[in-house]
C-alpha atoms as a PDB file:
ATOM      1  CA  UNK A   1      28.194  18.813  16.701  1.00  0.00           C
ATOM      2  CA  UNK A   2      27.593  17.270  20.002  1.00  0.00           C
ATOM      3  CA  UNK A   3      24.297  14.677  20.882  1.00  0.00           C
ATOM      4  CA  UNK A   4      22.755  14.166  23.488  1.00  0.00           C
ATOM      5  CA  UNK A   5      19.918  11.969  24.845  1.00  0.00           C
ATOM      6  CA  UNK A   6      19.284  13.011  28.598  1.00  0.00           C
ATOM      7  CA  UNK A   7      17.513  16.725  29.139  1.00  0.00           C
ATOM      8  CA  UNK A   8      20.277  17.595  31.707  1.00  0.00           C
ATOM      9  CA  UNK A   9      22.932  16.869  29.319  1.00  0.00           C
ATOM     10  CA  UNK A  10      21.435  18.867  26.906  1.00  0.00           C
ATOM     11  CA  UNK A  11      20.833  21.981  28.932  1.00  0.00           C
ATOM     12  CA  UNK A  12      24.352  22.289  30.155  1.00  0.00           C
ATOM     13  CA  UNK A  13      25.432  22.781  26.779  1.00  0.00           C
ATOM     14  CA  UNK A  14      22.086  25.746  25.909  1.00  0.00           C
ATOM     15  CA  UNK A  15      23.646  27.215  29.397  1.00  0.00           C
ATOM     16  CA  UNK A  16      26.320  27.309  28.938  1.00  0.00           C
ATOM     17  CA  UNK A  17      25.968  28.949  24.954  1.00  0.00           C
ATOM     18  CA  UNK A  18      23.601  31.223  26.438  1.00  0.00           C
ATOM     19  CA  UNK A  19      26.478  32.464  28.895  1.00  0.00           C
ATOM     20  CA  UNK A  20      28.501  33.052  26.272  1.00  0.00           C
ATOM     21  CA  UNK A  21      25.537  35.445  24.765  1.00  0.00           C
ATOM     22  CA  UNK A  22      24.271  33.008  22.066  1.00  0.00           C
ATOM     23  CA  UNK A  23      20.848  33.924  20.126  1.00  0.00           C
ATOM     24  CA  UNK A  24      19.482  29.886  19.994  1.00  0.00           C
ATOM     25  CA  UNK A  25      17.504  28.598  17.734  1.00  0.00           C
ATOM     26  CA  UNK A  26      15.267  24.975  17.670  1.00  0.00           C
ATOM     27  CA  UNK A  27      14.150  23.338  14.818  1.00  0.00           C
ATOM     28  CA  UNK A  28      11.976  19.987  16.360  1.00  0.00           C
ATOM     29  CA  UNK A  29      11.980  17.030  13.831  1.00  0.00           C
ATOM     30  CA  UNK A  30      11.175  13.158  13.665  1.00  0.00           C
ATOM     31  CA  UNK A  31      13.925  12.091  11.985  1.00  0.00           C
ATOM     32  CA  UNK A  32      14.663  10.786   8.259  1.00  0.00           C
ATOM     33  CA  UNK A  33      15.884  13.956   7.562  1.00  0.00           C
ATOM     34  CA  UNK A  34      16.110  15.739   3.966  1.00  0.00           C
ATOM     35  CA  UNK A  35      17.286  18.680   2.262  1.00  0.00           C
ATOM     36  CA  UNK A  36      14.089  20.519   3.559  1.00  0.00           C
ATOM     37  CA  UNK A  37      14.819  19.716   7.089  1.00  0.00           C
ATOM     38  CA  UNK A  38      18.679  20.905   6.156  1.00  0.00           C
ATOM     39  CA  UNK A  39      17.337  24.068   4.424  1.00  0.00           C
ATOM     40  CA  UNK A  40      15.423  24.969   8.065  1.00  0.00           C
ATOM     41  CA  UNK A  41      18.939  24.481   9.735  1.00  0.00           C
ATOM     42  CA  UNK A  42      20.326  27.020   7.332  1.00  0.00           C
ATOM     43  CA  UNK A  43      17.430  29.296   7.858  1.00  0.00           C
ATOM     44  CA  UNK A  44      18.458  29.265  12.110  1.00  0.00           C
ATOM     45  CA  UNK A  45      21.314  29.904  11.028  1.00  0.00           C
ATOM     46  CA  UNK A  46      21.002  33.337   9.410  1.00  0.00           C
ATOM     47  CA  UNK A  47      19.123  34.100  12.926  1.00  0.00           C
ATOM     48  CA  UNK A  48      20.632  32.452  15.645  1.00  0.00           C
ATOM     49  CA  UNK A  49      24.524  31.573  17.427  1.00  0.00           C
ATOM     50  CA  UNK A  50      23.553  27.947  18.537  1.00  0.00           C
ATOM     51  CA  UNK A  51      21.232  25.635  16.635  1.00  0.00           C
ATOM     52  CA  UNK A  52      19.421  22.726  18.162  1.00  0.00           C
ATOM     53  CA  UNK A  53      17.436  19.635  15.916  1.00  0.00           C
ATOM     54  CA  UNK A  54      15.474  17.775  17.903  1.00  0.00           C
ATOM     55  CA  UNK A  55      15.309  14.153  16.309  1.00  0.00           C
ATOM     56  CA  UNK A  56      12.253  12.466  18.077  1.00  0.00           C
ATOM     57  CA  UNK A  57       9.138  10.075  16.927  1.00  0.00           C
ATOM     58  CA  UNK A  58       6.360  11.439  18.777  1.00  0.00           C
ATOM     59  CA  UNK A  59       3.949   8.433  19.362  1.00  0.00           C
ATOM     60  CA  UNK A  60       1.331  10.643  20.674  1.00  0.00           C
ATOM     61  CA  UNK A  61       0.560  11.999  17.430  1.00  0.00           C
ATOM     62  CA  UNK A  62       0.032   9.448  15.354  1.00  0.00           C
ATOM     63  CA  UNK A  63      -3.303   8.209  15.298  1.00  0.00           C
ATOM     64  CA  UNK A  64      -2.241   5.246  12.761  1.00  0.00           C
ATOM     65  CA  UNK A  65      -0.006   2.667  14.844  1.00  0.00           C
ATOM     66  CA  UNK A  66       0.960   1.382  10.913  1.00  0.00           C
ATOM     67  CA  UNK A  67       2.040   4.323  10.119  1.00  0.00           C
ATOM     68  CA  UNK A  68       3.839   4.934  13.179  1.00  0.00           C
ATOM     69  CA  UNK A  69       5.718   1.247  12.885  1.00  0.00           C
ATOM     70  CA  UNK A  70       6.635   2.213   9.200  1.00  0.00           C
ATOM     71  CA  UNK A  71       8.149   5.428   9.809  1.00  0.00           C
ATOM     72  CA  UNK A  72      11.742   5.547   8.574  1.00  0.00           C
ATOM     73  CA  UNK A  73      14.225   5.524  10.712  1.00  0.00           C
ATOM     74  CA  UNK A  74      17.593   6.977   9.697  1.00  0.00           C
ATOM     75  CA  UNK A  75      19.759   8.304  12.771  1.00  0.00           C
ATOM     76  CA  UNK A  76      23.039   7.662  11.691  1.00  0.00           C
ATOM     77  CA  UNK A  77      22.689   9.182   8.291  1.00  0.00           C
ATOM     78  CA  UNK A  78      20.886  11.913  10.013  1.00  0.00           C
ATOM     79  CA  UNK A  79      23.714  12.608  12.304  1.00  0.00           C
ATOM     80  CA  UNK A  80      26.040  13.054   9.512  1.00  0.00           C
ATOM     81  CA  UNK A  81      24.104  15.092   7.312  1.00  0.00           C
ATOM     82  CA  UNK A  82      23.579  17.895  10.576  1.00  0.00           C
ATOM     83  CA  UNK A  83      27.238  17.173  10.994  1.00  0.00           C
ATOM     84  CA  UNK A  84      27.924  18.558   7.563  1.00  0.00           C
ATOM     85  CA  UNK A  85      25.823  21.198   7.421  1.00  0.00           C
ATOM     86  CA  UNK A  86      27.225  22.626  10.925  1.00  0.00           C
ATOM     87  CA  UNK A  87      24.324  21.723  13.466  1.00  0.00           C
ATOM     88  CA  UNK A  88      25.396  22.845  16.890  1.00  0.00           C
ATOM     89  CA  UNK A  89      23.546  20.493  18.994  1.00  0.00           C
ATOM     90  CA  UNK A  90      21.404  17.313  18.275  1.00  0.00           C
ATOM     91  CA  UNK A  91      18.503  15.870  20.956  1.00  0.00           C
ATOM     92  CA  UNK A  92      17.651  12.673  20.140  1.00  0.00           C
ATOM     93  CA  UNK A  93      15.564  11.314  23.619  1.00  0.00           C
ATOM     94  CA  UNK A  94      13.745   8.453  23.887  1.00  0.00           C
ATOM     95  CA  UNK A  95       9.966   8.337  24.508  1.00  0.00           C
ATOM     96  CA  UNK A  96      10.601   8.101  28.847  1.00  0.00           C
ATOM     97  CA  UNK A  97      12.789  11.310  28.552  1.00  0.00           C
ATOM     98  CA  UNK A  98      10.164  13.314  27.171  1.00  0.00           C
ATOM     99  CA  UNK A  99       7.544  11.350  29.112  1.00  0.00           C
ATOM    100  CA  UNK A 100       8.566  10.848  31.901  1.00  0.00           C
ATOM    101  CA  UNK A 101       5.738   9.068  34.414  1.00  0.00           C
ATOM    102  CA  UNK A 102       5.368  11.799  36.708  1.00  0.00           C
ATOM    103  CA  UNK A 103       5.068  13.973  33.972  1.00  0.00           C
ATOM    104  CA  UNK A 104       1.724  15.275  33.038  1.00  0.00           C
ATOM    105  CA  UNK A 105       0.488  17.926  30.129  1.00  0.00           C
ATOM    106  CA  UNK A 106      -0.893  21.268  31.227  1.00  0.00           C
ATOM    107  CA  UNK A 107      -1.676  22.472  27.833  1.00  0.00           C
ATOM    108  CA  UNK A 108      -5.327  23.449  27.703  1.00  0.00           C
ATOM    109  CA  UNK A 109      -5.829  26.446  25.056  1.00  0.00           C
ATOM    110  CA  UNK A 110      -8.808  27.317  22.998  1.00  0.00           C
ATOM    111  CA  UNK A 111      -7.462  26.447  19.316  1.00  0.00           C
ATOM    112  CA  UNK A 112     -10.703  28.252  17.830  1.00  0.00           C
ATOM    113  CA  UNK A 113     -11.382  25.071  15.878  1.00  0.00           C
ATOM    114  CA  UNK A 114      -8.098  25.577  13.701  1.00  0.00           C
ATOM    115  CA  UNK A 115      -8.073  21.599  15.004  1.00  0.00           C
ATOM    116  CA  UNK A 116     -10.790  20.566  13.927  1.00  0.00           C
ATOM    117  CA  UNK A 117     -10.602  21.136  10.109  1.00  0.00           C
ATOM    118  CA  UNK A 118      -8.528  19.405   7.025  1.00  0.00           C
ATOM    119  CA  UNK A 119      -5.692  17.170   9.096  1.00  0.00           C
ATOM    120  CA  UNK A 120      -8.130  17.539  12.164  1.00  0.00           C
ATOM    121  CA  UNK A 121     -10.807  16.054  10.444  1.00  0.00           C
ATOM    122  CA  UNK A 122      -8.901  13.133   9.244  1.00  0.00           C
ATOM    123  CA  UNK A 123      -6.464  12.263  12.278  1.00  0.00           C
ATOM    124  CA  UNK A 124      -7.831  12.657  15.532  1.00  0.00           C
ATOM    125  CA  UNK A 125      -5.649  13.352  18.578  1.00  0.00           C
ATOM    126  CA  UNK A 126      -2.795  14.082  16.326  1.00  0.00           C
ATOM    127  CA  UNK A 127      -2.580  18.131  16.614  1.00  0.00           C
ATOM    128  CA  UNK A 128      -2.979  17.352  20.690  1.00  0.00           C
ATOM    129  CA  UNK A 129      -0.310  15.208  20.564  1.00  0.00           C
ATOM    130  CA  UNK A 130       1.804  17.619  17.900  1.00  0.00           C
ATOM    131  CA  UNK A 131       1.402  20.632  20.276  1.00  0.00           C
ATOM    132  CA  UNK A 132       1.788  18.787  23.631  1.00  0.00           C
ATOM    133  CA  UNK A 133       5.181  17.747  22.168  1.00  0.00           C
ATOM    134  CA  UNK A 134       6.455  20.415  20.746  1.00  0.00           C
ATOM    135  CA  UNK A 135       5.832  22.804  24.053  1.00  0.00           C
ATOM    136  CA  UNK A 136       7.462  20.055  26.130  1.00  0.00           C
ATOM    137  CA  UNK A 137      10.484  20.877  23.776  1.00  0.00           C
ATOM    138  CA  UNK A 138      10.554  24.498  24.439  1.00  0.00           C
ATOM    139  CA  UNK A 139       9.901  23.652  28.192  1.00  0.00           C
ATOM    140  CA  UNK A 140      13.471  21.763  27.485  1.00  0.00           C
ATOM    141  CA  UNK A 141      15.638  23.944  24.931  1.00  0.00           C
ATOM    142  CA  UNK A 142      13.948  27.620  25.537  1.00  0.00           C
ATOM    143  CA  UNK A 143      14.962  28.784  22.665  1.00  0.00           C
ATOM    144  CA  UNK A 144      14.842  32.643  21.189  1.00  0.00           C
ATOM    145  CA  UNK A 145      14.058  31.426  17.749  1.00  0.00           C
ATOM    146  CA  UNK A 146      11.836  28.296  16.828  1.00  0.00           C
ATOM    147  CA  UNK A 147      12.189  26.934  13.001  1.00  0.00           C
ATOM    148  CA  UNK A 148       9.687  24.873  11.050  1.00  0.00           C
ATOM    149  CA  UNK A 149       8.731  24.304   7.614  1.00  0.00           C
ATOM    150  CA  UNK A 150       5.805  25.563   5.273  1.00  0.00           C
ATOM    151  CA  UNK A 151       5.064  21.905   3.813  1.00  0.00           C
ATOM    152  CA  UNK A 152       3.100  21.507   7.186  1.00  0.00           C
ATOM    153  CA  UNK A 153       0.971  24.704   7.314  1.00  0.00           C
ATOM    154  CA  UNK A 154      -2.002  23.631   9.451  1.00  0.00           C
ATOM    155  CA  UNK A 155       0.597  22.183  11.866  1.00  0.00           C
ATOM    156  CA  UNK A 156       2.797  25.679  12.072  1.00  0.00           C
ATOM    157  CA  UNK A 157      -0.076  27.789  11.868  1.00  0.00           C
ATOM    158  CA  UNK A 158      -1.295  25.716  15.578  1.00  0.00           C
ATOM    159  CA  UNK A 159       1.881  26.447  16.702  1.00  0.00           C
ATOM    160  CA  UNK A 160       1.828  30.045  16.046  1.00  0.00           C
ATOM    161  CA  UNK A 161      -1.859  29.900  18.146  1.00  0.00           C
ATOM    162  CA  UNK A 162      -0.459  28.601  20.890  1.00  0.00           C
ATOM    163  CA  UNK A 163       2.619  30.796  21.021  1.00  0.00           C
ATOM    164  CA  UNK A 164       0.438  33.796  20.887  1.00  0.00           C
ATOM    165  CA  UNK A 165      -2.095  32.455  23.576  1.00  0.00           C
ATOM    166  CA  UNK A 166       0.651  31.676  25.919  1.00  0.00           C
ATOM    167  CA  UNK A 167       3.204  34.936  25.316  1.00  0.00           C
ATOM    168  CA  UNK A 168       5.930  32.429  24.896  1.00  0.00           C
ATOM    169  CA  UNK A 169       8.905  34.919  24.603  1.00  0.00           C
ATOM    170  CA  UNK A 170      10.293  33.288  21.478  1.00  0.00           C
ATOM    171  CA  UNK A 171       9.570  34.475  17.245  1.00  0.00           C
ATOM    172  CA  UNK A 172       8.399  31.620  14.941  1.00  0.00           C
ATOM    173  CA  UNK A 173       9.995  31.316  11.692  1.00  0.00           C
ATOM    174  CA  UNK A 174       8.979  29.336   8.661  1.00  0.00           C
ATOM    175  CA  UNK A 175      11.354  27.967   6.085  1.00  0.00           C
ATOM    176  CA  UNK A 176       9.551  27.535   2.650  1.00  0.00           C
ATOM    177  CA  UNK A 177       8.670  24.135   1.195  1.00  0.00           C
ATOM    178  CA  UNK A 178      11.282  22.355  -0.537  1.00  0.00           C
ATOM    179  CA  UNK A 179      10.774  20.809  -3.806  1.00  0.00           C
ATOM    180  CA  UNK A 180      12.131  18.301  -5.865  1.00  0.00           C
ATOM    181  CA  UNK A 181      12.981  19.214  -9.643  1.00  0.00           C
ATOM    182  CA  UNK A 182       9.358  18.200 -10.814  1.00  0.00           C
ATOM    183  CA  UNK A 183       7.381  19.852  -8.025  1.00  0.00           C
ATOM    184  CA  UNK A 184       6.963  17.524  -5.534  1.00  0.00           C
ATOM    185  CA  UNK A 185       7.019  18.281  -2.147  1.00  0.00           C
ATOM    186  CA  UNK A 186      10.141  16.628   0.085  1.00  0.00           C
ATOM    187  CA  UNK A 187       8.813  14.626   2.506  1.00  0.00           C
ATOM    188  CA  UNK A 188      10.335  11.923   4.642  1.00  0.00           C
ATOM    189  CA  UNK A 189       7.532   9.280   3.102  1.00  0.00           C
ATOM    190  CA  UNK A 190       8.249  10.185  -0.522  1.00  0.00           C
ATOM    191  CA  UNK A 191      10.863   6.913  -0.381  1.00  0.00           C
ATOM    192  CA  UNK A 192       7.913   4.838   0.466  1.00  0.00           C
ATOM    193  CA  UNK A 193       6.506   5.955  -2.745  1.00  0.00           C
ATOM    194  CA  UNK A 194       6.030   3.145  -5.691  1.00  0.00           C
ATOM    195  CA  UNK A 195       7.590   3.941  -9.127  1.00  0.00           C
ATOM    196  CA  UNK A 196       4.269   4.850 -10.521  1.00  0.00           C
ATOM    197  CA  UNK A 197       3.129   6.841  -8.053  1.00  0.00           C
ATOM    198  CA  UNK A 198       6.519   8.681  -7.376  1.00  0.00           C
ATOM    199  CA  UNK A 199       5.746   9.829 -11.572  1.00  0.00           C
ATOM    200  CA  UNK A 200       2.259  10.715 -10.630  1.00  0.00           C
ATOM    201  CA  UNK A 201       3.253  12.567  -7.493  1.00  0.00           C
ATOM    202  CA  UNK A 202       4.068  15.632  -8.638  1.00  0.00           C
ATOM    203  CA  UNK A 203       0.318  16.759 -10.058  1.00  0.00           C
ATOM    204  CA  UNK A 204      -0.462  17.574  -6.798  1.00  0.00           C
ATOM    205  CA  UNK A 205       1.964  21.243  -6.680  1.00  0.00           C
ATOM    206  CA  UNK A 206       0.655  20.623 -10.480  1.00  0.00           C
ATOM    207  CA  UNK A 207      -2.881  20.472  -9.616  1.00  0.00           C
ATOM    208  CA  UNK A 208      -2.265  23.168  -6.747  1.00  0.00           C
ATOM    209  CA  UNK A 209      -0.677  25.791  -9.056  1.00  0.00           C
ATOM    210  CA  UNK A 210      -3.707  25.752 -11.146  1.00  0.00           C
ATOM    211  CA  UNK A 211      -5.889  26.832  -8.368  1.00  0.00           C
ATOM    212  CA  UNK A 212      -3.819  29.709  -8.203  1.00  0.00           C
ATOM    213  CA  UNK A 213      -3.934  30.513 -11.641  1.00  0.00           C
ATOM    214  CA  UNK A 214      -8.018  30.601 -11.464  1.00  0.00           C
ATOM    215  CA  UNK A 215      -8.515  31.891  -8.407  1.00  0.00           C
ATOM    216  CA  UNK A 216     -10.874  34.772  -8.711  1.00  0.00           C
ATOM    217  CA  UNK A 217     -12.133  33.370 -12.322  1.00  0.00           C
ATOM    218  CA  UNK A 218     -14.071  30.432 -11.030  1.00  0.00           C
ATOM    219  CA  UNK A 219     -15.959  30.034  -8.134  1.00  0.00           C
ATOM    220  CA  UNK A 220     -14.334  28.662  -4.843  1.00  0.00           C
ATOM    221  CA  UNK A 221     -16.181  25.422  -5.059  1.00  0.00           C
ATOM    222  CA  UNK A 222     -15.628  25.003  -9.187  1.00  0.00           C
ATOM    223  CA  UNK A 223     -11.411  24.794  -8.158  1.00  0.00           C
ATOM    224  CA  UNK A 224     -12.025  22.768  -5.637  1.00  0.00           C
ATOM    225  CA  UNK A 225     -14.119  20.233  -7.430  1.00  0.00           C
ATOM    226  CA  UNK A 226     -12.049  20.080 -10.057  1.00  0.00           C
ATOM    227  CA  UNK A 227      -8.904  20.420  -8.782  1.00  0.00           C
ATOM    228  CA  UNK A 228      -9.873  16.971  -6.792  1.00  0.00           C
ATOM    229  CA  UNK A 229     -11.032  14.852 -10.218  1.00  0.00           C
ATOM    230  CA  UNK A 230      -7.964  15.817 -11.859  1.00  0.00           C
ATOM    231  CA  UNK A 231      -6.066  14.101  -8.659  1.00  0.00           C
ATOM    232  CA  UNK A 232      -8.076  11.164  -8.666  1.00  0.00           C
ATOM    233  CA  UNK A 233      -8.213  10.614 -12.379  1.00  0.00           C
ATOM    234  CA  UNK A 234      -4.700   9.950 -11.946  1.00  0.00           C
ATOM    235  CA  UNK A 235      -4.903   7.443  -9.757  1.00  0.00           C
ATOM    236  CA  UNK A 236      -4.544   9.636  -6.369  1.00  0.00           C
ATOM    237  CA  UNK A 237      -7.409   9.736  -3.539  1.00  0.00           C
ATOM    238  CA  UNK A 238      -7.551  12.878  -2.140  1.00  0.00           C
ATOM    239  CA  UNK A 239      -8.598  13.157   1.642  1.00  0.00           C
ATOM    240  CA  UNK A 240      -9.648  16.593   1.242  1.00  0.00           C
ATOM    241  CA  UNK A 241      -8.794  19.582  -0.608  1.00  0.00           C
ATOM    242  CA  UNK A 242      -9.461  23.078   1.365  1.00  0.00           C
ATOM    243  CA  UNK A 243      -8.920  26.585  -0.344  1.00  0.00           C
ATOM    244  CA  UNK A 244      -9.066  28.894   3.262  1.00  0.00           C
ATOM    245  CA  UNK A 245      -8.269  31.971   5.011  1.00  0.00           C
ATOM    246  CA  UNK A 246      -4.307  30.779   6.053  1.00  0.00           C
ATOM    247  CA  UNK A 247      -4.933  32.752   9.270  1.00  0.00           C
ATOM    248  CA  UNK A 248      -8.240  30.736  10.588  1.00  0.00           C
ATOM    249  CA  UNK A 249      -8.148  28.055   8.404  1.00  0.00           C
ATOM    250  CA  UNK A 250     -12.078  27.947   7.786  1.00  0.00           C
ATOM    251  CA  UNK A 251     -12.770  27.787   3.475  1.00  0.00           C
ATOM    252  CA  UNK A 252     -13.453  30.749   1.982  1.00  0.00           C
ATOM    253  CA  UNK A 253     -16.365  31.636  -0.801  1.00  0.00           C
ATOM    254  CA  UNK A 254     -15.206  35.073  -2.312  1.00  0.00           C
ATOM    255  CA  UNK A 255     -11.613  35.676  -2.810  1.00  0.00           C
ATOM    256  CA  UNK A 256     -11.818  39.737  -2.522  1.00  0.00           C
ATOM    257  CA  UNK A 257     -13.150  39.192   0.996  1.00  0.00           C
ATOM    258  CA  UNK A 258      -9.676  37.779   1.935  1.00  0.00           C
ATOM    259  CA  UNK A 259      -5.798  38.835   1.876  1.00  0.00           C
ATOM    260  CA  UNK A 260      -4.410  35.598   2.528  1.00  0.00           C
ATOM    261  CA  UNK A 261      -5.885  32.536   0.879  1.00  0.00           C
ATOM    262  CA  UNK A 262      -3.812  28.911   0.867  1.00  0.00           C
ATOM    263  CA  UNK A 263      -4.781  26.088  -0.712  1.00  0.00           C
ATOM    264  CA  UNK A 264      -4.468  22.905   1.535  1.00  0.00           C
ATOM    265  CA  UNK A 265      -4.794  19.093   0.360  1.00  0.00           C
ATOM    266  CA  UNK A 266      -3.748  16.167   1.666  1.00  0.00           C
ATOM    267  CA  UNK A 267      -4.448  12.651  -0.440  1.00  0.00           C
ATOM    268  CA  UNK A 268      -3.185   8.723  -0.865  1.00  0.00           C
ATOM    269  CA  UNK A 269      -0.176   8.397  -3.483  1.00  0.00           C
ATOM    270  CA  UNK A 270      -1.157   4.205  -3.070  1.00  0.00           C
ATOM    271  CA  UNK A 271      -0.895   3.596   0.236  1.00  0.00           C
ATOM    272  CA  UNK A 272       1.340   6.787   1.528  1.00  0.00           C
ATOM    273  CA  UNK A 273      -0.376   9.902   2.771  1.00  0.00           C
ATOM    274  CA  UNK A 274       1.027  12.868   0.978  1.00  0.00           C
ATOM    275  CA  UNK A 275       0.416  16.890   2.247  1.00  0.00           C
ATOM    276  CA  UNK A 276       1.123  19.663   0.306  1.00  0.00           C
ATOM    277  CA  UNK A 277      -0.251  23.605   0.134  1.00  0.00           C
ATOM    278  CA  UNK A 278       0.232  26.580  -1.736  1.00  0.00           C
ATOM    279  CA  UNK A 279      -0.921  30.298  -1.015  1.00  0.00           C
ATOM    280  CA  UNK A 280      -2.910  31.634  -3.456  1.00  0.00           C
ATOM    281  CA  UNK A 281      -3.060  35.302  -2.271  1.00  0.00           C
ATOM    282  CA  UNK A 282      -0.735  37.168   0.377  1.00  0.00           C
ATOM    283  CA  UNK A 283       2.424  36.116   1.894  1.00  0.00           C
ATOM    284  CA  UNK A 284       3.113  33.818   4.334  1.00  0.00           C
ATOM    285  CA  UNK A 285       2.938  35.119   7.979  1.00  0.00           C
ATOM    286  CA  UNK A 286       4.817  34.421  10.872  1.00  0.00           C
ATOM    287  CA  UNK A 287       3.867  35.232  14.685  1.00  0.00           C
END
């Protein structure tokens, strides 16, 4: 596996794989990897010659400077765990590489509000920041195949907007969610997670699986509401808790009315944010 921090050093090595007729893939990450972000890297690889991870804290989209100070950092056990699962090529840049100061964003696109709700709601700036970021990294690897994960949905689902809007000549794949034995979702800030709350965790894909059972039984607003006391009975505080349509993200009220319904929460595990979904009806979808 080769690294790189500098764009130019980078795209010598994409040139020069794409010379030799190499399908590339991209898989853009912050670091602290896990066996999710590994599974995505074996997911390029059933699709593509040469796979890139990107390993880079984007500051833009955090809208909690806390949270941005506390996120792990883990490089050199990231390097060798891409190193052993047989990642081609590893960007790591620092902030003035992918910011440079002449450098200014020309990404203006109508999101149709898909923004605005659940993670919108709750962390302003961040999906401008997320997208901004993530099409300066095309801009940098143009790659044929871009990889992220389900546990995000709102966040690929933006993605998939703005490749559509702006014909980007590249096919979005999503690796499922990863899960640990008891259901919980792998996440970079489970280690941050106190002994009690790492055992109380794990109702949320609880919690979520029920919706799924009763969808269509109870009324949309009945799983909801209960869904979210069973959470905070625990000891969680959920943020929100959305059953929607996964392809505009607005809540639904009648199931039959839709073919693809995902449940969406996000909620405090102490003082870590945790995200998690589920679809209740369809398959997941891809651009």
């Amino acid at each position: 596996m080769k690294s790189y921090k500098t764009i130019l050093g980078l795209q010598k090595s994409i040139d020069k794989a794409k010379k030799s007729g190499h399908k590339i893939a991209f898989i853009p990450t912050m670091g602290a990897l896990h066996s999710g972000h590994l599974s995505l890297v074996k997911v390029a690889q059933n699709y593509a010659d040469t796979v890139i991870v990107s390993i880079f804290v984007n500051p833009s989209q955090f809208n909690n400077l806390e949270d941005l100070k506390k996120y792990p950092k883990t490089l050199s056990a990231d390097k060798q765990m891409l190193q052993s699962i047989g990642c081609d090529l590893l960007f790591v840049p620092e902030v003035n590489e992918i910011y440079p100061k002449q450098w200014h964003s020309e990404l203006n696109i109508d999101l149709e509000d898909k923004d605005k709700v659940m993670e919108g709601e709750f962390r302003p700036g961040h999906f401008k920041g997320m997208l901004e970021v993530v099409k300066r990294l095309l801009d940098i690897t143009e790659p044929d195949i871009l990889v992220m994960g389900q546990k995000d949905f709102q966040q690929f689902s933006l993605v998939a907007h703005m490749i559509k809007v702006l014909k980007l000549p590249l096919k979005l794949i999503i690796g499922p969610t990863l899960r640990e034995i008891d259901g919980l979702a792998m996440s970079s800030r489970n280690v941050r997670l106190t002994p009690e709350m790492r055992h109380i965790a794990p109702a949320i894909y609880k919690t979520l699986n029920k919706a799924k059972t009763i969808l269509g039984s109870e009324s949309i607003d009945h799983i909801v509401t209960t869904c979210k006391v069973e959470l905070d009975k625990l000891g969680l505080q959920t943020e929100y808790l959305e059953i929607v349509d996964g392809n505009t993200l607005k809540p639904i009220e009648n199931p039959a009315n839709h073919d693809y319904i995902v449940a969406c929460v996000a909620t405090w595990a102490g003082k870590v944010r945790l995200i998690d979904n589920l679809i209740l009806k369809g398959e997941l979808q891809m651009n």
